[in-house]
Structures are given as C-alpha cells and as structure tokens.
N, C-alpha and C. Protein backbone atom coordinates (compact mmCIF):
# COMPACT_ATOMS: atom_id res chain seq x y z
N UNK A 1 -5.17 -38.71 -32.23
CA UNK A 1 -5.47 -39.69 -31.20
C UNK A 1 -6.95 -39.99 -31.27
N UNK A 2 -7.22 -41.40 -31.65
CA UNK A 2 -8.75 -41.37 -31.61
C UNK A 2 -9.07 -41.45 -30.66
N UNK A 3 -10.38 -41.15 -30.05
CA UNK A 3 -11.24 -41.45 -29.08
C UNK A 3 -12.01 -42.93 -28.93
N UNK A 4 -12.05 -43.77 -28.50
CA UNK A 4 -12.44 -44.97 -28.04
C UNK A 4 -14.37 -44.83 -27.91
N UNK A 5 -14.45 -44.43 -27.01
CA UNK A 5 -15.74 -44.59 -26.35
C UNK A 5 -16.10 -42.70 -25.25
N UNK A 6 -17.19 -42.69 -25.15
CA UNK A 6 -17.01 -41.60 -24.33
C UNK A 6 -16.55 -41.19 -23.02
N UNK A 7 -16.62 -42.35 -22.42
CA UNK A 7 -16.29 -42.48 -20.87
C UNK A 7 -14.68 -42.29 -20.84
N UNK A 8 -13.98 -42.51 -21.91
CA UNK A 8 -12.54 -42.04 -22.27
C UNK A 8 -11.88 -41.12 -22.08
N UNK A 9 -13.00 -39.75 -22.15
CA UNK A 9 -12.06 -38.62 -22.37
C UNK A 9 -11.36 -37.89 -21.77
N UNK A 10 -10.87 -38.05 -20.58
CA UNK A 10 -9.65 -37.87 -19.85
C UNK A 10 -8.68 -38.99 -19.57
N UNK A 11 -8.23 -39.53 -21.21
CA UNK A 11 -7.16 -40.27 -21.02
C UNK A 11 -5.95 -40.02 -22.04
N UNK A 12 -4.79 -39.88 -21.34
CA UNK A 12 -3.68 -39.52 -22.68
C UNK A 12 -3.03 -41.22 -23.04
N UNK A 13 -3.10 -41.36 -24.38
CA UNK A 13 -2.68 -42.54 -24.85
C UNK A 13 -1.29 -42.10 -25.49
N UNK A 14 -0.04 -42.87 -25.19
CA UNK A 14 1.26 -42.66 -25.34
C UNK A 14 1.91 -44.15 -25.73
N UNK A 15 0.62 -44.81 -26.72
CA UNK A 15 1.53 -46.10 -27.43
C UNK A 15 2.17 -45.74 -28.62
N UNK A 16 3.15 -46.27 -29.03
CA UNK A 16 3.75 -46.22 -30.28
C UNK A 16 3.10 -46.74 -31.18
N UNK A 17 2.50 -47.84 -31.00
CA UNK A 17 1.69 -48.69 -31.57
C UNK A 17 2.55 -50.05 -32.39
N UNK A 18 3.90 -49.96 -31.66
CA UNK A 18 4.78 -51.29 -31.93
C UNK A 18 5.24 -51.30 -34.06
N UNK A 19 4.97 -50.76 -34.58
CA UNK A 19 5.51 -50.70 -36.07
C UNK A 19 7.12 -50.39 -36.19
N UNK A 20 7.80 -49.50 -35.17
CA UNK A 20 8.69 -49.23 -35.42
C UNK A 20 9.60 -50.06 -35.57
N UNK A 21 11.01 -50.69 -36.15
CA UNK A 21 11.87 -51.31 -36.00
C UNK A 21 13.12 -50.59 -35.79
N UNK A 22 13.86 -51.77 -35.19
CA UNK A 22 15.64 -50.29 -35.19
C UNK A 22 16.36 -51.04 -36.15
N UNK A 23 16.50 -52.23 -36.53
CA UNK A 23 17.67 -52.62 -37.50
C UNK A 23 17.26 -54.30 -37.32
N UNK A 24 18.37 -55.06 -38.19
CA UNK A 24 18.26 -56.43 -39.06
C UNK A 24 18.80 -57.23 -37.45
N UNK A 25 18.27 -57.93 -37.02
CA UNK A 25 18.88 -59.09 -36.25
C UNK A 25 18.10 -58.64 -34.94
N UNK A 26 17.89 -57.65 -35.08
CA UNK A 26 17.62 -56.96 -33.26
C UNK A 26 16.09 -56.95 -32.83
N UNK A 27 15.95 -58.26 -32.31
CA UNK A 27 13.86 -58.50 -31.87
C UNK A 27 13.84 -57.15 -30.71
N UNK A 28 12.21 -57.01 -30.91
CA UNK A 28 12.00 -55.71 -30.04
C UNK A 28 11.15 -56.15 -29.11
N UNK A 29 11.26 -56.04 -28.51
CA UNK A 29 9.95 -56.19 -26.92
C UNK A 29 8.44 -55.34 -27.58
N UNK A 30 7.66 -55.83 -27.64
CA UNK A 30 6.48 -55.34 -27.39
C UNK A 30 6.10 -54.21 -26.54
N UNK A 31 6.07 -53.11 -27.15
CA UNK A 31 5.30 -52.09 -26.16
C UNK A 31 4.31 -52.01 -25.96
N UNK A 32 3.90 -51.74 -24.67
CA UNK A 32 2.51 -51.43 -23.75
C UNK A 32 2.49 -50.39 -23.44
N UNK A 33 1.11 -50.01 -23.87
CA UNK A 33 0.39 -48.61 -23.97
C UNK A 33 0.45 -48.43 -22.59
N UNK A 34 0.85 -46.86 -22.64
CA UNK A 34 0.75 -46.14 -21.16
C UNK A 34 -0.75 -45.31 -21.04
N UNK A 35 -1.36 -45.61 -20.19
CA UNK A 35 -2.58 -44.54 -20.02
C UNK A 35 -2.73 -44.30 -19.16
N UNK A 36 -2.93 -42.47 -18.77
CA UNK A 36 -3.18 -42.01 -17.55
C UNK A 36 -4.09 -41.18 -17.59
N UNK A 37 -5.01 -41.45 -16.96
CA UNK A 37 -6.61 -41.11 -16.75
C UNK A 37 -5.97 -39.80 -15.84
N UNK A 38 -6.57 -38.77 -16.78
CA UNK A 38 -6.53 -37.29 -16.01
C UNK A 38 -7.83 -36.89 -14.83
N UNK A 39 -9.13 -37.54 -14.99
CA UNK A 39 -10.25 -37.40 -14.57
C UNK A 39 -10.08 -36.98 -13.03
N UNK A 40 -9.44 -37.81 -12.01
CA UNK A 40 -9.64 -37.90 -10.73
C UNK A 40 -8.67 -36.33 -10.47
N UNK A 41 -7.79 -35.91 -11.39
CA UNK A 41 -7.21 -34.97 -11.13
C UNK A 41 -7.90 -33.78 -11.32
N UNK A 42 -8.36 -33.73 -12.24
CA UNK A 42 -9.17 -32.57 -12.77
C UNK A 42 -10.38 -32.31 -11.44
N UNK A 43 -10.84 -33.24 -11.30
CA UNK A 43 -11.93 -33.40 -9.65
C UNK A 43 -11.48 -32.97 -8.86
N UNK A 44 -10.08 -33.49 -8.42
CA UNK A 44 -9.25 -32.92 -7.29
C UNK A 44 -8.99 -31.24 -7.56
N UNK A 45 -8.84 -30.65 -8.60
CA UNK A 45 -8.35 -29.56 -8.40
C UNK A 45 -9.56 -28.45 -8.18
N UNK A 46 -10.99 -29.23 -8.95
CA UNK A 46 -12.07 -28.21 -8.72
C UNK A 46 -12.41 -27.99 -6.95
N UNK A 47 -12.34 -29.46 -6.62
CA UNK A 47 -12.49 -29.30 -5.07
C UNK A 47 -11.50 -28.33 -4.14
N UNK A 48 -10.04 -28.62 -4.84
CA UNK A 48 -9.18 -27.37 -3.73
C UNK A 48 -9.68 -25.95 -4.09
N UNK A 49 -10.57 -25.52 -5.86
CA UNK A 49 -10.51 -24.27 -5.86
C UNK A 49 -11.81 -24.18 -4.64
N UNK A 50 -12.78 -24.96 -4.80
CA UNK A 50 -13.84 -24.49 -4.22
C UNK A 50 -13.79 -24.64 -2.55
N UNK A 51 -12.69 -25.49 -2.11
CA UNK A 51 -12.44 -24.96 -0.85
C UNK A 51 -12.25 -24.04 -0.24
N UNK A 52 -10.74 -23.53 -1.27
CA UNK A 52 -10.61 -22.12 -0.75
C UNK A 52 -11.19 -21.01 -0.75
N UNK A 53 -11.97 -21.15 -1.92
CA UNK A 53 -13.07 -20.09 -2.59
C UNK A 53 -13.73 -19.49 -0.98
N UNK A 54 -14.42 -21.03 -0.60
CA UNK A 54 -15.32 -21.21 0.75
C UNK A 54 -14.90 -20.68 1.65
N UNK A 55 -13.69 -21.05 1.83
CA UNK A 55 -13.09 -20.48 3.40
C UNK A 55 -11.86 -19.18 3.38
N UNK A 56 -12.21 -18.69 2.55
CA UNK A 56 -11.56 -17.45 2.42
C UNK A 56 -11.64 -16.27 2.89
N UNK A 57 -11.48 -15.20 3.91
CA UNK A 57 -12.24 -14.19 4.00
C UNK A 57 -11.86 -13.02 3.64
N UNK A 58 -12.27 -12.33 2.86
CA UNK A 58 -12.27 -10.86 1.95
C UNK A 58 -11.88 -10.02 2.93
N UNK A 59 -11.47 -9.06 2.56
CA UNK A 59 -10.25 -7.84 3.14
C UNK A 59 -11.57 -7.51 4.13
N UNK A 60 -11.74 -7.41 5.18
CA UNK A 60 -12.63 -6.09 5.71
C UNK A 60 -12.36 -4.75 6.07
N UNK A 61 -12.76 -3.94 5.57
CA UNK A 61 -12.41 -1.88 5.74
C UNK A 61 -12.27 -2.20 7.19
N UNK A 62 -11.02 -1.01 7.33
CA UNK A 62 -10.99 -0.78 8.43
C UNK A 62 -11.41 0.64 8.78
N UNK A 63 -11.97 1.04 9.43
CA UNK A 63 -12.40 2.36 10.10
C UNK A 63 -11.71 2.66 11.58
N UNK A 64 -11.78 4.20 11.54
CA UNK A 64 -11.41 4.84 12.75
C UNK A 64 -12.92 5.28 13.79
N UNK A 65 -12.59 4.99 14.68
CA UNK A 65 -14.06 5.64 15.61
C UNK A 65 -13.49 6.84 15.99
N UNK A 66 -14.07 8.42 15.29
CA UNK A 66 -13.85 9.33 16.14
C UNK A 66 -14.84 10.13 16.54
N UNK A 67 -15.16 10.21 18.13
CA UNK A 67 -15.76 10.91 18.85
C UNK A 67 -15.53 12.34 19.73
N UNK A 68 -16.22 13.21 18.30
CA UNK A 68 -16.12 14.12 18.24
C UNK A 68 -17.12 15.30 19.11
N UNK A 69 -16.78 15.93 19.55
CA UNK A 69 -17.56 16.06 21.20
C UNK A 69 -18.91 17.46 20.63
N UNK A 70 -20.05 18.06 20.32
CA UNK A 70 -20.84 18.54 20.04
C UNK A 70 -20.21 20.10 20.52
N UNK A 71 -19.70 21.75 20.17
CA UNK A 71 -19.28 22.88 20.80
C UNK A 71 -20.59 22.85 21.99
N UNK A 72 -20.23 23.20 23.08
CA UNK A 72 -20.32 23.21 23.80
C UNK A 72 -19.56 24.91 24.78
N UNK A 73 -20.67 25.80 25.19
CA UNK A 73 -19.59 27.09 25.33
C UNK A 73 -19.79 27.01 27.21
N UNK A 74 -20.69 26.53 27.30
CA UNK A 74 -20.61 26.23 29.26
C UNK A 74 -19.55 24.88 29.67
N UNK A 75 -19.66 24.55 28.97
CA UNK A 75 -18.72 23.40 29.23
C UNK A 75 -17.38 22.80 28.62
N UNK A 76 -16.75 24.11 28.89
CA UNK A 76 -15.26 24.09 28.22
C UNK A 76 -14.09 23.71 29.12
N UNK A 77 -13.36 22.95 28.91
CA UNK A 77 -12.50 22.10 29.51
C UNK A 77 -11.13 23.05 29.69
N UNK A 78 -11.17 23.61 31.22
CA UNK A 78 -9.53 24.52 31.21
C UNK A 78 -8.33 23.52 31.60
N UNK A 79 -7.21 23.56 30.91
CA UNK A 79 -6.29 22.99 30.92
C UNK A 79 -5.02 24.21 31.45
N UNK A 80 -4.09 22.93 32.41
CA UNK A 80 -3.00 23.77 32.35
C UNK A 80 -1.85 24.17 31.46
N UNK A 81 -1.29 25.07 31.69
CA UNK A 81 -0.23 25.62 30.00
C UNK A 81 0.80 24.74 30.47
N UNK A 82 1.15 24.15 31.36
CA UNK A 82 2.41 23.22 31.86
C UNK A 82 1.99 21.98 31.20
N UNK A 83 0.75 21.66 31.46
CA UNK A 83 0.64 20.09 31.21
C UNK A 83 0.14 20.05 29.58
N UNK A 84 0.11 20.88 28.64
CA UNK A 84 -0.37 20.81 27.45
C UNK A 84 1.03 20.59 26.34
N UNK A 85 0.86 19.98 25.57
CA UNK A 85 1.83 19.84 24.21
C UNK A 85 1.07 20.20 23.58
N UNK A 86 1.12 21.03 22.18
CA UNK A 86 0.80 21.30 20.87
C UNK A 86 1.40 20.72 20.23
N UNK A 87 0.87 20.16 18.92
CA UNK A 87 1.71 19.37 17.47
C UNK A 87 0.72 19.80 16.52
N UNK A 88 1.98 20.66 15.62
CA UNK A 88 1.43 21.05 14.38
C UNK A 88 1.65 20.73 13.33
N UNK A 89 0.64 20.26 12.23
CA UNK A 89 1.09 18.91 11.63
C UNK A 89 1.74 19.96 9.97
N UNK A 90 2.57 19.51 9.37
CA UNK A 90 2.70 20.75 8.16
C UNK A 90 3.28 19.97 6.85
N UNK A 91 3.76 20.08 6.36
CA UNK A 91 4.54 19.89 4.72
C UNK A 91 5.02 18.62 4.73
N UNK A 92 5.43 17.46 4.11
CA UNK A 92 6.38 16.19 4.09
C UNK A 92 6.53 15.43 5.09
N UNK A 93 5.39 15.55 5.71
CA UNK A 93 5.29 14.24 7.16
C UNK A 93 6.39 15.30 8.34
N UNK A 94 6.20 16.51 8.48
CA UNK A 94 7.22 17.48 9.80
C UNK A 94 6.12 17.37 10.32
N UNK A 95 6.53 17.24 11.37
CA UNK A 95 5.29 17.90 12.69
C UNK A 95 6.37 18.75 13.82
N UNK A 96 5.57 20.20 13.60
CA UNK A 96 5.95 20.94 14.98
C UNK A 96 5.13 20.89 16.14
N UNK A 97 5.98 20.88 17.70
CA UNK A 97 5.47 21.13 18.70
C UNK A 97 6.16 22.31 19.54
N UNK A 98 5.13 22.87 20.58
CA UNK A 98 5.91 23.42 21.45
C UNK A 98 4.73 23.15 23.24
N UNK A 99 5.27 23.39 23.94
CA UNK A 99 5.02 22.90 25.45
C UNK A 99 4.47 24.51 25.82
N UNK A 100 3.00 24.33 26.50
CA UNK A 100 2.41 25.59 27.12
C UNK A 100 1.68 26.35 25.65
N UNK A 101 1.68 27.30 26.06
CA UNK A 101 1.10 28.94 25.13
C UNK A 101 2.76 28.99 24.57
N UNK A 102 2.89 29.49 23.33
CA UNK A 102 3.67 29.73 21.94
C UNK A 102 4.29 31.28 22.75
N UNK A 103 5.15 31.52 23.70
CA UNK A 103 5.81 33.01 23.50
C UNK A 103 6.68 33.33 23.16
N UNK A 104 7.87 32.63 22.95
CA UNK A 104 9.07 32.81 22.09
C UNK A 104 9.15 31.28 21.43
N UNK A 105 8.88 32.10 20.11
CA UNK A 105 8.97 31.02 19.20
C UNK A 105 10.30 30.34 18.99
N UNK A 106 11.72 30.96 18.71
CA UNK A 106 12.87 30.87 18.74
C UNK A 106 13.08 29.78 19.47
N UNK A 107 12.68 29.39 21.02
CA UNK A 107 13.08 28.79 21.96
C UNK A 107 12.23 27.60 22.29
N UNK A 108 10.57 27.62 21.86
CA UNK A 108 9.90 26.81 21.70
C UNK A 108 9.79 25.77 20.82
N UNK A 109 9.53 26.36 20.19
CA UNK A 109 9.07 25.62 18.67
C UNK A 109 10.18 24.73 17.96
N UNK A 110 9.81 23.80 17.97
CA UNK A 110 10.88 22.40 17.91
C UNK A 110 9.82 21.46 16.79
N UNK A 111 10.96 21.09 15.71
CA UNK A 111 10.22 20.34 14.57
C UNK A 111 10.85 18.73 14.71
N UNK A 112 10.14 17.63 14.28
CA UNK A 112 9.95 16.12 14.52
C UNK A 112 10.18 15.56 13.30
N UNK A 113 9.85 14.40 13.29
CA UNK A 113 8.91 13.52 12.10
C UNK A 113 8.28 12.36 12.81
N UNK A 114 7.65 11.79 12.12
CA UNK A 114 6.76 10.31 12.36
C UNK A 114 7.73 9.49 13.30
N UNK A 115 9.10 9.61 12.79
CA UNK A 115 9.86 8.44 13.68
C UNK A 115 10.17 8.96 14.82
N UNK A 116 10.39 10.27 14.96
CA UNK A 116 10.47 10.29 16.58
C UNK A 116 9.64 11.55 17.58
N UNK A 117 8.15 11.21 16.89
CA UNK A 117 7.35 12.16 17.50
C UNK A 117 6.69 11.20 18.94
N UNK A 118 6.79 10.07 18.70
CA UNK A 118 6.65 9.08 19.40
C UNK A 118 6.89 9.12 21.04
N UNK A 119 8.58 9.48 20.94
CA UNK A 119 9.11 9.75 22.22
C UNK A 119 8.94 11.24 22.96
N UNK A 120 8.84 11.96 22.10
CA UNK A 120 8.46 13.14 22.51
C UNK A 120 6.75 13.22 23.70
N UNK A 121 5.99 12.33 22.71
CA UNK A 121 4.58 12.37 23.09
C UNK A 121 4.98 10.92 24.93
N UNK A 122 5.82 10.47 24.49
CA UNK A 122 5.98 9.23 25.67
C UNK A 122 6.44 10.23 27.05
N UNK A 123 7.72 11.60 26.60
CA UNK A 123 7.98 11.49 27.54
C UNK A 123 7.31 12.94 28.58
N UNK A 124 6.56 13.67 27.66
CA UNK A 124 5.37 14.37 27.54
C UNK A 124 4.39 13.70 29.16
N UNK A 125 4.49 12.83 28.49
CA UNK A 125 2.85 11.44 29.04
C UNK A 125 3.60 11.09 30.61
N UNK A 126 4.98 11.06 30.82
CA UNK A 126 5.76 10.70 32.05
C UNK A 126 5.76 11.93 32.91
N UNK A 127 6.13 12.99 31.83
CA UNK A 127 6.40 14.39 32.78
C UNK A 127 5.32 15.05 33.73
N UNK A 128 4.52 14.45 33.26
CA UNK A 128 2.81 15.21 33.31
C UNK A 128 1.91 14.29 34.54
N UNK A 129 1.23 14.81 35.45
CA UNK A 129 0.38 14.00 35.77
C UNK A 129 -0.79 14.03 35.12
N UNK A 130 -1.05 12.53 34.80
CA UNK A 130 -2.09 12.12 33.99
C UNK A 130 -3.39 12.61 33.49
N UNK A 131 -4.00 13.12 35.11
CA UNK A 131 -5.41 14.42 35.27
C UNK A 131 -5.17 15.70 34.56
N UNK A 132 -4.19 15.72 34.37
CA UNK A 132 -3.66 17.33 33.74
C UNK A 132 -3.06 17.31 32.07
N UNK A 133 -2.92 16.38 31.71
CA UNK A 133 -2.10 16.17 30.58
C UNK A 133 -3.36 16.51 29.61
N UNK A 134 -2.79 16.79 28.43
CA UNK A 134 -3.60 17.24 27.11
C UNK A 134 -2.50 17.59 25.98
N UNK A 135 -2.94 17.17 24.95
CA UNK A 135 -2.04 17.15 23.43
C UNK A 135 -3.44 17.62 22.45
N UNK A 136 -2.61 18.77 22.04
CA UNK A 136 -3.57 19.46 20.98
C UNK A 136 -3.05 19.06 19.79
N UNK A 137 -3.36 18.97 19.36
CA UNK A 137 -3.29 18.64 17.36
C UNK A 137 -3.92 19.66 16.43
N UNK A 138 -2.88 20.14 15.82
CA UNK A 138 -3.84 21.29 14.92
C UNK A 138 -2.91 21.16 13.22
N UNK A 139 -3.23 20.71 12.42
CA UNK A 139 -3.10 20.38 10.86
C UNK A 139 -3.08 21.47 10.21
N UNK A 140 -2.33 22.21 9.29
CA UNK A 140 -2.02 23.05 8.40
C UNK A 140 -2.73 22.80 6.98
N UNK A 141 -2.61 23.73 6.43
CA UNK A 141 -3.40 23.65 5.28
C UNK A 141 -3.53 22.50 3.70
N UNK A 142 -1.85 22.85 4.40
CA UNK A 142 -0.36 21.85 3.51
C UNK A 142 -0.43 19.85 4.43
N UNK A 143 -1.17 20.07 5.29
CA UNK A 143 -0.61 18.75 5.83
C UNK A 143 -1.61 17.49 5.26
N UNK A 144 -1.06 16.38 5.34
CA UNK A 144 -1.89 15.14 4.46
C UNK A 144 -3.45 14.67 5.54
N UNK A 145 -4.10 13.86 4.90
CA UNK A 145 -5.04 13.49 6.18
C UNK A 145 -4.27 12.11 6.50
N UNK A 146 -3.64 11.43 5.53
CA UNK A 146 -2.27 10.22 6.27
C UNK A 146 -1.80 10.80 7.46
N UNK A 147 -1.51 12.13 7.37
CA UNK A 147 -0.32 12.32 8.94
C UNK A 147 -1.40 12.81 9.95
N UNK A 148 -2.77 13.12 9.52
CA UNK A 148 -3.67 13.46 10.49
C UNK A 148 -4.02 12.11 11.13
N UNK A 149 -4.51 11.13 10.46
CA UNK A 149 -4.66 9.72 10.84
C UNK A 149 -3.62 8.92 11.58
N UNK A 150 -2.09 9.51 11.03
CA UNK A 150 -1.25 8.56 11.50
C UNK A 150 -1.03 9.74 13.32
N UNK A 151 -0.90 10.58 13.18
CA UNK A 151 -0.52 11.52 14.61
C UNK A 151 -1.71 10.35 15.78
N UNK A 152 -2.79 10.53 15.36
CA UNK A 152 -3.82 10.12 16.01
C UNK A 152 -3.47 8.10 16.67
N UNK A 153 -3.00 7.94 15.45
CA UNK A 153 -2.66 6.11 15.68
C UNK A 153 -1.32 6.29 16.88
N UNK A 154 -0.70 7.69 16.48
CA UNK A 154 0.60 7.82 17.80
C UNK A 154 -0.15 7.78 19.15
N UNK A 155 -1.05 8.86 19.15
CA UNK A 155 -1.88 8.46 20.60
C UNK A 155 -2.32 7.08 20.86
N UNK A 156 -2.98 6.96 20.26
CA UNK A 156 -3.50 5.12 20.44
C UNK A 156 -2.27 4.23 20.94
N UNK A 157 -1.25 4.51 20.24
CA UNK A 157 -0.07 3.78 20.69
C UNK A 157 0.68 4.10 21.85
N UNK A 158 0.76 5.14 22.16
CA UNK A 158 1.13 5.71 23.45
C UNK A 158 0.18 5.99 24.47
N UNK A 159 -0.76 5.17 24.34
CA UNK A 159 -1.70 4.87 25.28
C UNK A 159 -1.74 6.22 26.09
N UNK A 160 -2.50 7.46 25.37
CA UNK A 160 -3.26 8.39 25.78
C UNK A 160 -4.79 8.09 25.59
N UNK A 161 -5.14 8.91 27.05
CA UNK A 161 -6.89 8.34 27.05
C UNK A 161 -7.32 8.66 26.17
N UNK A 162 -8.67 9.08 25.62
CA UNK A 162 -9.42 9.76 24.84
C UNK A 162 -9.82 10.82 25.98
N UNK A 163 -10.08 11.66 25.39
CA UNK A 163 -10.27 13.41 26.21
C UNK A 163 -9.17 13.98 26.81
N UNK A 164 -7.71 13.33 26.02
CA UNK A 164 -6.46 13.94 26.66
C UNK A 164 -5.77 14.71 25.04
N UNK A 165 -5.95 14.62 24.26
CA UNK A 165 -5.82 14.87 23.01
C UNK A 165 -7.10 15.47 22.02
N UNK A 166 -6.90 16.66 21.64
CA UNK A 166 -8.19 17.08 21.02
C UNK A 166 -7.25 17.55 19.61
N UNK A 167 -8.55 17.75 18.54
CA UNK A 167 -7.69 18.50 17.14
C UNK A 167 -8.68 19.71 17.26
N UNK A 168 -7.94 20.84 16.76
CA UNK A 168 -8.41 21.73 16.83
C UNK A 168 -7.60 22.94 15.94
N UNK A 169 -8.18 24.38 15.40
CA UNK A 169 -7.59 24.86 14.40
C UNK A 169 -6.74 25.67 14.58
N UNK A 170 -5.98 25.76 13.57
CA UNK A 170 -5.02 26.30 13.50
C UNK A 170 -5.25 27.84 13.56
N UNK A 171 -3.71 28.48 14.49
CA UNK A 171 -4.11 30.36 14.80
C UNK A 171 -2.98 30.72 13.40
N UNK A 172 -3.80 31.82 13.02
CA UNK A 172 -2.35 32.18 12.00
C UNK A 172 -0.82 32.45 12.34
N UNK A 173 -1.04 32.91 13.19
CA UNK A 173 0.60 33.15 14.08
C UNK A 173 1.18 31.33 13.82
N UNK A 174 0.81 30.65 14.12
CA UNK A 174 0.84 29.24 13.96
C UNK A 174 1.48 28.41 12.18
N UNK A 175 0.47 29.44 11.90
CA UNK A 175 0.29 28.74 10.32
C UNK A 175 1.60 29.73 9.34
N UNK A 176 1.54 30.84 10.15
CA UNK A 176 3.06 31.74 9.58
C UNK A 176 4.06 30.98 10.32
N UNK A 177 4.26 30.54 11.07
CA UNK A 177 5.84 30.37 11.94
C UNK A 177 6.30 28.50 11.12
N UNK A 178 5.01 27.77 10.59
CA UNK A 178 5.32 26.92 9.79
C UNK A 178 6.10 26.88 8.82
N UNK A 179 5.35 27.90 8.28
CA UNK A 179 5.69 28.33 6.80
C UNK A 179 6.96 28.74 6.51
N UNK A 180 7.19 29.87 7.64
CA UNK A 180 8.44 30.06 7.72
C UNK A 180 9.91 29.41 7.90
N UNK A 181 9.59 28.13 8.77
CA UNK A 181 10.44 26.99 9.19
C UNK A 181 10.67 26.33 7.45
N UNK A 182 9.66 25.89 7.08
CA UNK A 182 9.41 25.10 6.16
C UNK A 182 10.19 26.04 5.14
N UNK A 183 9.83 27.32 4.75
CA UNK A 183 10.80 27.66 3.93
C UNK A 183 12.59 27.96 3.80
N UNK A 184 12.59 28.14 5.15
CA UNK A 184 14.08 28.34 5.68
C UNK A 184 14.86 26.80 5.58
N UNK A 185 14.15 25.83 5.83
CA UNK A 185 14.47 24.57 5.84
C UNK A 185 14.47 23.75 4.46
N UNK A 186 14.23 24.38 3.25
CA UNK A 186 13.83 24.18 2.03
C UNK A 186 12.92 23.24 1.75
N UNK A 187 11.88 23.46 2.50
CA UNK A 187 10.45 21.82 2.10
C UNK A 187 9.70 22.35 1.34
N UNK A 188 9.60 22.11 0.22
CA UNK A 188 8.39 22.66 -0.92
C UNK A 188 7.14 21.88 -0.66
C-alpha cells in the first residue's frame, strides 16, 4: 500500500483498483475506494486511557487502630467472674470459650468456629449488664494472626466498647486443655 503524502498515515485504503474483470458481456461498475481515517480513533482512545489513568484511585492499606493500654499495677481493672467470657483462639480457625474462672473443664469449656462465635459473643453482650461485661482473648501458640484479627473484627461487629475486651496470655492449664481437645478431635 503506498503512502500518498504524510498527513495520510492513518488511512486504510481498500480499492481494488478496478482491473479486475468477471467474464465476456458483463460491464462492471466502477469501484470507489473506501478510506477510513483511523486518526480521530486512535485520539479517542489515548484520551479514555488518560482519563481513567486520572481518576482512578489506588487500593489504600487498610490498618487496625489498636490501643494498647501501658501495664499499669495500681490500676488494674477487677472484673466480675459472672460477667467475663474467655475465647481461646487455637488450631484451624477453633476458638474455645468458657464463662467465669476455668473449674471444671469437662462442663465449661465449649469449642466454636468463626461462623458461630458471633452469637455466642451477642448473647454473652444481652446476658450481661453492660458496666460489667468483659471478653478476654488469649491466642495459642498454634493460632493464626488472621483469627487474632478476625476475633477482634467480631467485637467491632458486635458492637462491644473498647475496654470491654482485652487480649491477654495464655495460662498453661489453658494451652494443655487445647491441645488436648484438638488432639482428641483429630486437628493437626
């Protein structure tokens, strides 16, 4: 395809150039060159990239705010053993809890998951008056920081205050009675 002139070069030329014939008796119409100037398109498409380019906005990180309170030994917060839940976070997204101080484990200690630790913590939050309520969180050695992050997004969602929920560490009596569940229950 030759080129004409320079101002040309976004044009596709699609003449035959009329030489062809089909057979003896049969006149042919004259063909007219088709040309379609690509230019205004090519313009158009730099402008949609650079629109969007413009008005696009990039992922922003999301962060957690946690305010984490300085030890403090005069100013320790007594809670009642009625109004407290424990959740102990352990192996494959389980979380155990039990209600009060841990004295018979047998009868306490009750295991969850993500999908219905939810209601537990809701009906926890009903049973309790509000001034008194507290949810301890204490993470195992074995547990992810996903289920530490996600336990925490359960409070947020179940609209517990902040200073009603603390994390705090794990007692070995705690970290054996996991283990034990977890192995009896076959969770590697």
């Amino acid at each position: 395809m030759p080129v004409k002139n320079s101002t040309e070069m976004a044009e596709l030329d699609t003449s035959s150039g009329g030489s062809h014939k089909k057979g003896p008796g049969v006149k042919k119409s004259p063909k007219k060159s088709t040309k379609v100037d690509l230019t205004p398109m090519v313009d158009l498409g730099f402008l949609l990239i650079t629109f969007f380019v413009f008005t696009t906005t990039m992922s922003q990180p999301t962060a957690m705010n946690l305010n984490e309170p300085k030890p403090d030994k005069n100013n320790e917060l007594e809670v009642k053993q009625s109004a407290t839940l424990t959740l102990l976070l352990g192996k494959a997204d389980k979380i155990y809890y039990y209600n009060g101080i841990l004295t018979d484990p047998n009868s306490q200690f009750k295991s969850s998951d993500f999908k219905d630790i939810r209601q537990v913590i809701v009906d926890k939050k009903k049973a309790t008056p509000s001034v008194d309520l507290m949810y301890i969180i204490k993470a195992d050695k074995t547990a992810t920081y996903k289920n530490a992050i996600d336990i925490l997004d359960e409070m947020t969602i179940s609209a517990i205050p902040p200073g009603h929920y603390a994390e705090v560490d794990m007692t070995p009596q705690e970290a054996t009675l996991i283990h034990q569940t977890e192995a009896a229950n076959g969770i590697k």
